[in-house]
Protein backbone atom coordinates (compact mmCIF):
# COMPACT_ATOMS: atom_id res chain seq x y z
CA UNK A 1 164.02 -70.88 -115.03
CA UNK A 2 164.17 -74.61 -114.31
CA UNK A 3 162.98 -76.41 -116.50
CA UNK A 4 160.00 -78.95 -115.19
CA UNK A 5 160.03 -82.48 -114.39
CA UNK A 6 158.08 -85.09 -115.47
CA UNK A 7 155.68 -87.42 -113.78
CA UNK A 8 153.67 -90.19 -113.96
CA UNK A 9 150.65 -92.11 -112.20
CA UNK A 10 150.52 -95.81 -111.61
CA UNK A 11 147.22 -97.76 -110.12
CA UNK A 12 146.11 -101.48 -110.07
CA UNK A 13 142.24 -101.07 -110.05
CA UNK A 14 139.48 -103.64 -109.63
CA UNK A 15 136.67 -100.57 -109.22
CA UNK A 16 133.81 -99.98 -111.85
CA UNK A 17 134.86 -98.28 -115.32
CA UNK A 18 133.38 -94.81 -114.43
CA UNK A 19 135.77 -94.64 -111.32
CA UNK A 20 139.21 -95.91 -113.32
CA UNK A 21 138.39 -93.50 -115.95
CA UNK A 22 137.78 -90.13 -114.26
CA UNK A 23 141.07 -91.15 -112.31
CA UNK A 24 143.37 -91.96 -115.70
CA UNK A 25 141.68 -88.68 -117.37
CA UNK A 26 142.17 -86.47 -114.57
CA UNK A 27 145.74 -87.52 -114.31
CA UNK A 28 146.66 -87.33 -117.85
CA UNK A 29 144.75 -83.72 -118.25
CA UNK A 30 146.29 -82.39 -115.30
CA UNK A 31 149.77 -82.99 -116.22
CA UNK A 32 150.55 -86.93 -116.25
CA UNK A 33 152.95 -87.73 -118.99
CA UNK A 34 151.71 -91.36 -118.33
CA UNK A 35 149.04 -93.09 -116.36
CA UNK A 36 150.20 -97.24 -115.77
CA UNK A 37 146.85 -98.96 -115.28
CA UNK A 38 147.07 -102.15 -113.92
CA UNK A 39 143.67 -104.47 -114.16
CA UNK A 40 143.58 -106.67 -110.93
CA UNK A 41 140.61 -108.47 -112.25
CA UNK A 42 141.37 -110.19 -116.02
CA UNK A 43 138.94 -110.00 -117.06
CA UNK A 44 138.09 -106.32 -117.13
CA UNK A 45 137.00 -104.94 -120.12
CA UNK A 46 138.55 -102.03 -119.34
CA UNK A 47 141.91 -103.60 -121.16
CA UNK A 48 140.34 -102.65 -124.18
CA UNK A 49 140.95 -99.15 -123.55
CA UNK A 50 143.75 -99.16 -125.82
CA UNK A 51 143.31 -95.72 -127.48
CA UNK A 52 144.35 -93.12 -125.07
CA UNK A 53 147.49 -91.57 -125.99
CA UNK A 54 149.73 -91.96 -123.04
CA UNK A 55 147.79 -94.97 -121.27
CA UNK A 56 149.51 -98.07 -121.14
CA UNK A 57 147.36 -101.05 -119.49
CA UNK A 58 148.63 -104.41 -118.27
CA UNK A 59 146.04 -107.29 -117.55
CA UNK A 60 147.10 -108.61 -114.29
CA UNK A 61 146.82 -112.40 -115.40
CA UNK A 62 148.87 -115.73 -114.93
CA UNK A 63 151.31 -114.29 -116.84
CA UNK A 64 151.88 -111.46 -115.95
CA UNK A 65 152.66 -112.67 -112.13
CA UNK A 66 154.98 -115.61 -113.82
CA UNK A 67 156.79 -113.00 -115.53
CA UNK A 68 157.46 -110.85 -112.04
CA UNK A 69 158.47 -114.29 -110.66
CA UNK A 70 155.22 -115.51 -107.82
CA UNK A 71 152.04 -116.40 -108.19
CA UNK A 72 149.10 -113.58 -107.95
CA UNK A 73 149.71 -112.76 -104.06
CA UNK A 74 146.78 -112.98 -102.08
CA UNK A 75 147.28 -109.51 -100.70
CA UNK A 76 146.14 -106.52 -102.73
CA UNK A 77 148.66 -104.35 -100.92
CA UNK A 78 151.61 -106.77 -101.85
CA UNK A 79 149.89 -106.78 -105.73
CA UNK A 80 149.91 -103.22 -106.07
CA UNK A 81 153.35 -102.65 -104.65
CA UNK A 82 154.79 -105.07 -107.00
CA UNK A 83 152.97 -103.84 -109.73
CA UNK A 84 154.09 -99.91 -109.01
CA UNK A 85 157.82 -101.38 -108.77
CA UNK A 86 157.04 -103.03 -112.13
CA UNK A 87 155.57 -99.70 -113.71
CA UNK A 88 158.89 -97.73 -112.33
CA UNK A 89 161.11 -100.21 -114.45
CA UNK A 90 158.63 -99.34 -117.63
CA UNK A 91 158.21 -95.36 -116.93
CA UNK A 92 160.12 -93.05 -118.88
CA UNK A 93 159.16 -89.90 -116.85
CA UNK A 94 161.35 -88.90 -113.83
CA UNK A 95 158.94 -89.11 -111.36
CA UNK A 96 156.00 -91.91 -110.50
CA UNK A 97 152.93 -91.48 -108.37
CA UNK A 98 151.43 -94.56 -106.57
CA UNK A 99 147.61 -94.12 -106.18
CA UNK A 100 144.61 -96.13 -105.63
CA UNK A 101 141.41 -95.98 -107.90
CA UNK A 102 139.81 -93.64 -105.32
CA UNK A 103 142.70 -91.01 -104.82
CA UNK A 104 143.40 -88.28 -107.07
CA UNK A 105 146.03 -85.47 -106.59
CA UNK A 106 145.13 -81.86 -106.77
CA UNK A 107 147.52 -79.48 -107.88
CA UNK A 108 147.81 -75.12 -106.51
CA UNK A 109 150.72 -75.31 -108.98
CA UNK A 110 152.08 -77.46 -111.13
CA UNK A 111 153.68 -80.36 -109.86
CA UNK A 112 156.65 -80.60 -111.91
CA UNK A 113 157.54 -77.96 -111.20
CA UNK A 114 157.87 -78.63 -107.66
CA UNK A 115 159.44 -81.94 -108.30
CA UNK A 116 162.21 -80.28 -110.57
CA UNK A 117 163.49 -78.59 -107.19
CA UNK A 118 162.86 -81.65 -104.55
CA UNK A 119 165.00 -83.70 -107.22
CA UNK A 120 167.90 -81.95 -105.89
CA UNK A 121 167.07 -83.43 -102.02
CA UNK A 122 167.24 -86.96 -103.16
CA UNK A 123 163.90 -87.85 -101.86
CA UNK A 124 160.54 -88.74 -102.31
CA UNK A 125 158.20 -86.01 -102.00
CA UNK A 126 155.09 -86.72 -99.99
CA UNK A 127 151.06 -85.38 -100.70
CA UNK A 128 149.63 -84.98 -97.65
CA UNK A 129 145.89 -86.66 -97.53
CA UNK A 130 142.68 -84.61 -97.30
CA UNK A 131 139.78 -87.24 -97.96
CA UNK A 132 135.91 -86.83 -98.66
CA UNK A 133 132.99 -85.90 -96.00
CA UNK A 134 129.41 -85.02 -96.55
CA UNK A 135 127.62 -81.85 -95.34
CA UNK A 136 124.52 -83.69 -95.17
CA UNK A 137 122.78 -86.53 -96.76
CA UNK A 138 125.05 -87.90 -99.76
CA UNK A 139 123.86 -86.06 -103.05
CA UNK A 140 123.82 -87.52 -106.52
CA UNK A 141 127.44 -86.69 -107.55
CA UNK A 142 130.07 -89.24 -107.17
CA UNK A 143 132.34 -86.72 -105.98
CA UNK A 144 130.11 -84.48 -104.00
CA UNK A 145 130.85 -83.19 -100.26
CA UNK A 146 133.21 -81.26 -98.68
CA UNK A 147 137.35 -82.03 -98.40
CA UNK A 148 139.03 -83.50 -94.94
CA UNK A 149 142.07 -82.19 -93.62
CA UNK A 150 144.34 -84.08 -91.11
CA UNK A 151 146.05 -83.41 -87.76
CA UNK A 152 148.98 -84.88 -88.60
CA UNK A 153 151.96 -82.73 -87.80
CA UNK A 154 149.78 -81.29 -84.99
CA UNK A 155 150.29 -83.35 -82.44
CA UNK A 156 148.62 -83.28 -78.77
CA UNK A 157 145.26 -81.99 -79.90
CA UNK A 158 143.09 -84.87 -80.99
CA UNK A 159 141.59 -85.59 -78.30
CA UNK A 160 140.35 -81.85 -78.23
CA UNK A 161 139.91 -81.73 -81.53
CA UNK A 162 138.25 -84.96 -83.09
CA UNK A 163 136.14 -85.97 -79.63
CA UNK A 164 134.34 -89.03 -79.26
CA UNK A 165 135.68 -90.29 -82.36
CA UNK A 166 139.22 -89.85 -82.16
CA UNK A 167 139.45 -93.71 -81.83
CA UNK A 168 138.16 -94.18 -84.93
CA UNK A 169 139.95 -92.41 -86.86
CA UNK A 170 144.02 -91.81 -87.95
CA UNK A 171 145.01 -88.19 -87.41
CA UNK A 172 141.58 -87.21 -88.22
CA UNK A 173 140.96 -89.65 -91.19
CA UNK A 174 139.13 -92.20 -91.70
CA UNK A 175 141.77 -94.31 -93.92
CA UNK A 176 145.32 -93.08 -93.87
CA UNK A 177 146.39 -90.04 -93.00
CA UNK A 178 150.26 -90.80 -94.58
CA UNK A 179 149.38 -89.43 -97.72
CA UNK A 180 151.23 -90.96 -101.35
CA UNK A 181 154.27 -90.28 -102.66
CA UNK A 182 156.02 -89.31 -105.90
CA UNK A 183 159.72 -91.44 -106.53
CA UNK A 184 162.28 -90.58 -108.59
CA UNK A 185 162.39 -92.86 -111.43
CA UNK A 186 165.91 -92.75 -111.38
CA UNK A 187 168.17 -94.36 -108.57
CA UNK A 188 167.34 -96.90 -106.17
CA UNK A 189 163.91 -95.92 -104.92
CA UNK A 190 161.78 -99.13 -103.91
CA UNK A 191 157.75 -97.55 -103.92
CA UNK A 192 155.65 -98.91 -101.11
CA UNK A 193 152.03 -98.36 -100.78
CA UNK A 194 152.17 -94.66 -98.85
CA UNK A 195 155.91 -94.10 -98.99
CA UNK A 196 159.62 -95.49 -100.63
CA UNK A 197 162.65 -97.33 -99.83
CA UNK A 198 166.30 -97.24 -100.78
CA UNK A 199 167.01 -100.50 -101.73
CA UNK A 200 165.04 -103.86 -102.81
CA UNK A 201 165.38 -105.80 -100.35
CA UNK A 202 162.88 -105.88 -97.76
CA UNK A 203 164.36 -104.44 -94.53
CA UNK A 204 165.84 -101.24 -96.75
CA UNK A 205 165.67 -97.86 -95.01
CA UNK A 206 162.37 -95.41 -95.81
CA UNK A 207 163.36 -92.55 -97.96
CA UNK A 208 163.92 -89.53 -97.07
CA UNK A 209 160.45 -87.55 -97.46
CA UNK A 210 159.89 -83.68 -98.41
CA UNK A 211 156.25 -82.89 -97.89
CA UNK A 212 154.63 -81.14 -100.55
CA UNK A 213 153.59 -77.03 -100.76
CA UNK A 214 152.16 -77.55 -104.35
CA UNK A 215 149.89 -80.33 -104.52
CA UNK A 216 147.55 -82.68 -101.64
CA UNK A 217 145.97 -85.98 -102.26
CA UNK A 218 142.50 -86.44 -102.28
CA UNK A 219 140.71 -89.57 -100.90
CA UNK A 220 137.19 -90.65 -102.13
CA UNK A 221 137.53 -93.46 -99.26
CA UNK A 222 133.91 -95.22 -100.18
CA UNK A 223 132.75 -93.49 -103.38
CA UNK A 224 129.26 -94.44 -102.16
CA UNK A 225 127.35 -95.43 -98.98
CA UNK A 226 127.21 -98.73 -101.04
CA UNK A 227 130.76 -98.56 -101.86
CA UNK A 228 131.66 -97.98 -98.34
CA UNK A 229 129.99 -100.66 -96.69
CA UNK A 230 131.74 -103.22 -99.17
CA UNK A 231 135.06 -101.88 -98.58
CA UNK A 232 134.34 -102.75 -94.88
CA UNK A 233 133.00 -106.11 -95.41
CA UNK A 234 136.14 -106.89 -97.81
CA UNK A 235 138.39 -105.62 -94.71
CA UNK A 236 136.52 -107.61 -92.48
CA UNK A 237 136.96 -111.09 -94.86
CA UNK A 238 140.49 -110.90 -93.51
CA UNK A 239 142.27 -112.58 -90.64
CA UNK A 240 143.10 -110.33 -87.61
CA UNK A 241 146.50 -110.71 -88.23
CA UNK A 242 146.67 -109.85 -92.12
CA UNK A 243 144.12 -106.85 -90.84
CA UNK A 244 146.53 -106.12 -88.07
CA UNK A 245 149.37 -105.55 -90.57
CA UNK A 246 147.06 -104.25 -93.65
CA UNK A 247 145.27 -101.39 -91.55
CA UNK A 248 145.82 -98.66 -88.82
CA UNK A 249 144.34 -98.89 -85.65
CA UNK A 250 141.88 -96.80 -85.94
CA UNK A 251 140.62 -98.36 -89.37
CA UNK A 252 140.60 -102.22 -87.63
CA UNK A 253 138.80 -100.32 -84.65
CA UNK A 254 136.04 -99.34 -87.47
CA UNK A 255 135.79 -102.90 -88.97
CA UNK A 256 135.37 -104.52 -85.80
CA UNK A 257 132.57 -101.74 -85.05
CA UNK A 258 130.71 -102.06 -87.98
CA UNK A 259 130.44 -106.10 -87.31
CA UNK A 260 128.81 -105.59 -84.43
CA UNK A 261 126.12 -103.36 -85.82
CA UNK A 262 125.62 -105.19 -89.09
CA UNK A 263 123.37 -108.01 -87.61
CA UNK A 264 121.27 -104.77 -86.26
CA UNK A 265 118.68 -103.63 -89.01
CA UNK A 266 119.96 -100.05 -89.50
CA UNK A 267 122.89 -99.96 -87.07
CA UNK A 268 125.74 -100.16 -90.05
CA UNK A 269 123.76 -97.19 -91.99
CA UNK A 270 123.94 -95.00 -89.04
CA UNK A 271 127.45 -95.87 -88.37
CA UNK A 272 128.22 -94.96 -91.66
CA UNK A 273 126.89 -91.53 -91.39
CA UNK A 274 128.20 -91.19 -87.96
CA UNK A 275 131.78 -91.43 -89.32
CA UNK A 276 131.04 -89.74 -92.71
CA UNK A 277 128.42 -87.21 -92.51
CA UNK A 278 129.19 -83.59 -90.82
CA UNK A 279 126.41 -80.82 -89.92
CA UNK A 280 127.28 -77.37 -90.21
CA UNK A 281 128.46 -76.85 -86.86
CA UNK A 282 130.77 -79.73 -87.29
CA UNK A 283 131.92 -78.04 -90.47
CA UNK A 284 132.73 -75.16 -89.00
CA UNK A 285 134.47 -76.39 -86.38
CA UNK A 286 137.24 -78.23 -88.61
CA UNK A 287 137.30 -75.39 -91.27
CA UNK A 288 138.21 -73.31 -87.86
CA UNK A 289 141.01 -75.61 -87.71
CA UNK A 290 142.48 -75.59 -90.93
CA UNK A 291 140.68 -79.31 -91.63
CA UNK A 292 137.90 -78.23 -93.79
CA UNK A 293 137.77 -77.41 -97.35
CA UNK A 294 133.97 -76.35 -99.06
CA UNK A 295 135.73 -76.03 -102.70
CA UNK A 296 134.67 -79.52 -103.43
CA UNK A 297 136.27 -81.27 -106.46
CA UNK A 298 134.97 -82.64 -109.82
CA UNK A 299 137.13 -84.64 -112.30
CA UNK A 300 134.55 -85.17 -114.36
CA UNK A 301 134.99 -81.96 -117.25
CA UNK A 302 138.64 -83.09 -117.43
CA UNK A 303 138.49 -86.60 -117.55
CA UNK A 304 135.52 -86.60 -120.52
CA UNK A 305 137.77 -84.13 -122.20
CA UNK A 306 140.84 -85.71 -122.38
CA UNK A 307 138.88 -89.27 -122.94
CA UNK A 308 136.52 -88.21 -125.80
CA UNK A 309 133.64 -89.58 -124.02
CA UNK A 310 130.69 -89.55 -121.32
CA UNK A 311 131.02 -90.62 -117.79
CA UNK A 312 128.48 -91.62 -115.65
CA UNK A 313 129.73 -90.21 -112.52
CA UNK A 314 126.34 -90.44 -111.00
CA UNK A 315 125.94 -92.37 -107.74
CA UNK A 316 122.91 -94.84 -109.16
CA UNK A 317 125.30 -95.18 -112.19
CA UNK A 318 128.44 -96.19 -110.23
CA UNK A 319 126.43 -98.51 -107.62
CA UNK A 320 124.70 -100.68 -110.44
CA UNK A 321 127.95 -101.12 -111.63
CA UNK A 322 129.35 -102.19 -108.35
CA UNK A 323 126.10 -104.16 -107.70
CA UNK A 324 127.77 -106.34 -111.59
CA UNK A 325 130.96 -106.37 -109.80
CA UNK A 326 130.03 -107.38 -106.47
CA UNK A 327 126.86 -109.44 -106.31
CA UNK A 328 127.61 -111.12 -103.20
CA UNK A 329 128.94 -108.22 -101.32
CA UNK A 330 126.18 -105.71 -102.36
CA UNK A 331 123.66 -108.15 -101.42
CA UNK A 332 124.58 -108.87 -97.98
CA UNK A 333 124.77 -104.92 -97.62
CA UNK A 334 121.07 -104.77 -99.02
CA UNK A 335 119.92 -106.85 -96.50
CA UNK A 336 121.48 -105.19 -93.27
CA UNK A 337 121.01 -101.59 -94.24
């Protein structure tokens, strides 16, 4: 029997503690040899979390962007690229996963396993994207609701499929719909925010890409309403032409949207639900489809297990923490919603 390969996670994060921490304990109880945390804010005290066997955390200060040779870039894309470039130099396990705070991968079997085959195709292999919806009015959980599926590799049907909104969203998805990647550590892999390159130079060719029977990523894009509607304003703080090269179409179509209705007392809530909320007709519909999946998912159990502590994972909990994080942000939500 082949013998399984090894893999790692790497994530910068500037997300409240409870978020970070169900993501580095569900990785490293699910089968992470290592989980790179990178801290985009310095002053996060989560770079005290030094005693988690298999955690290593860099503080993403003026050194640490001196020592990778430019100054903190002012996108977070280009930070977390050169920060999961940095952790693939570091990683002693064959195989790295790129994720955001908000994206966790979900295993049928294990993954290394899969990886020990795909090693022999000399390419990266992909997790296709399945992200969050709620049947109904958002519950208490963090992670409650009801699992996404995409149409991508279907293509033709969208307009049948998704409706009014296919406009609005990418593939049927409300963020990306490319999924993340694992990379060889080995070799010349480049890793990119969804997918790799062979080479360092920019202009290298994308890898080759094997999509994955074993494992899918899941997206918690806006962990809360609250969450949500800051992650729209922080998109919206940008030009249209870092927005234009930062988002899909679909995703800039949303920002510009939500703009218009933010000035409207209750337009940006509904919106929000619009987008994110499915009845049960709805959910039957995509689950018809193949796009719908009621298993739900809870890192929670695993993450307080393999951290040796208690997690708020509640939604009050994780919004007064983003309320501390985010005064200004929250606040302007508060008042248009």
């Amino acid at each position: 029997m082949t013998q399984e390969a090894t893999w790692a996670v790497v994530l910068t994060a500037d997300e409240p503690a409870a978020l970070v921490l169900a993501n580095v304990g569900w990785h490293l109880g699910t089968g992470a040899a290592e989980v790179h945390l990178y801290l985009d804010r310095p002053d996060d005290p989560l770079a005290a979390l030094t005693d988690v066997p298999g955690l290593h955390v860099t503080v993403c200060d003026d050194a640490h962007w001196q020592a990778l040779g430019e100054g903190r870039p002012e996108l977070q894309m280009r930070r977390q690229s050169l920060n999961a470039n940095h952790a693939k130099a570091r990683c002693r396990a064959d195989w790295l996963v790129h994720l955001d705070a908000d994206e966790f991968v979900l295993q049928d079997r294990p993954l290394g396993r899969e990886l020990a085959h795909v090693a022999s195709l000399d390419a990266e292999l992909n997790l296709p994207a399945w992200e969050r919806a709620y049947l109904g009015a958002p519950e208490d959980g963090l992670f409650d609701g009801v699992l996404r599926g995409s149409t991508k590799g279907r293509p033709g049907f969208d307009d049948q499929i998704l409706g009014r909104q296919r406009k609005l969203r990418h593939h049927g998805l409300l963020a990306h719909s490319a999924g993340k990647c694992a990379v060889p550590v080995a070799g010349n892999f480049r890793i990119g925010i969804h997918n790799a390159y062979r080479g360092p130079r920019k202009g290298a060719p994308r890898a080759a890409s094997y999509g994955s029977t074993h494992a899918r990523l899941l997206h918690f894009d806006g962990l809360t309403p609250l969450h949500w509607h800051v992650k729209m304003l922080r998109y919206a703080a940008h030009s249209e032409a870092q927005l234009t090269s930062l988002v899909s179409d679909p995703r800039k179509t949303q920002v510009i949207r939500y703009m218009r209705r933010l000035a409207k007392p209750g337009q940006a809530a509904a919106f929000h639900d619009l987008l994110r909320v499915l009845d049960e007709s709805a959910c039957d519909r995509l689950e018809a489809f193949g796009l719908l999946d009621r298993a739900g998912f809870d890192p929670g159990p695993v993450a307080e297990r393999v951290l040796h502590r208690r997690l708020d994972l509640s939604v009050a909990g994780f919004d007064a923490a983003l309320r501390a994080r985010q005064p200004e942000l929250t606040a302007l939500v508060d008042r248009h919603t």
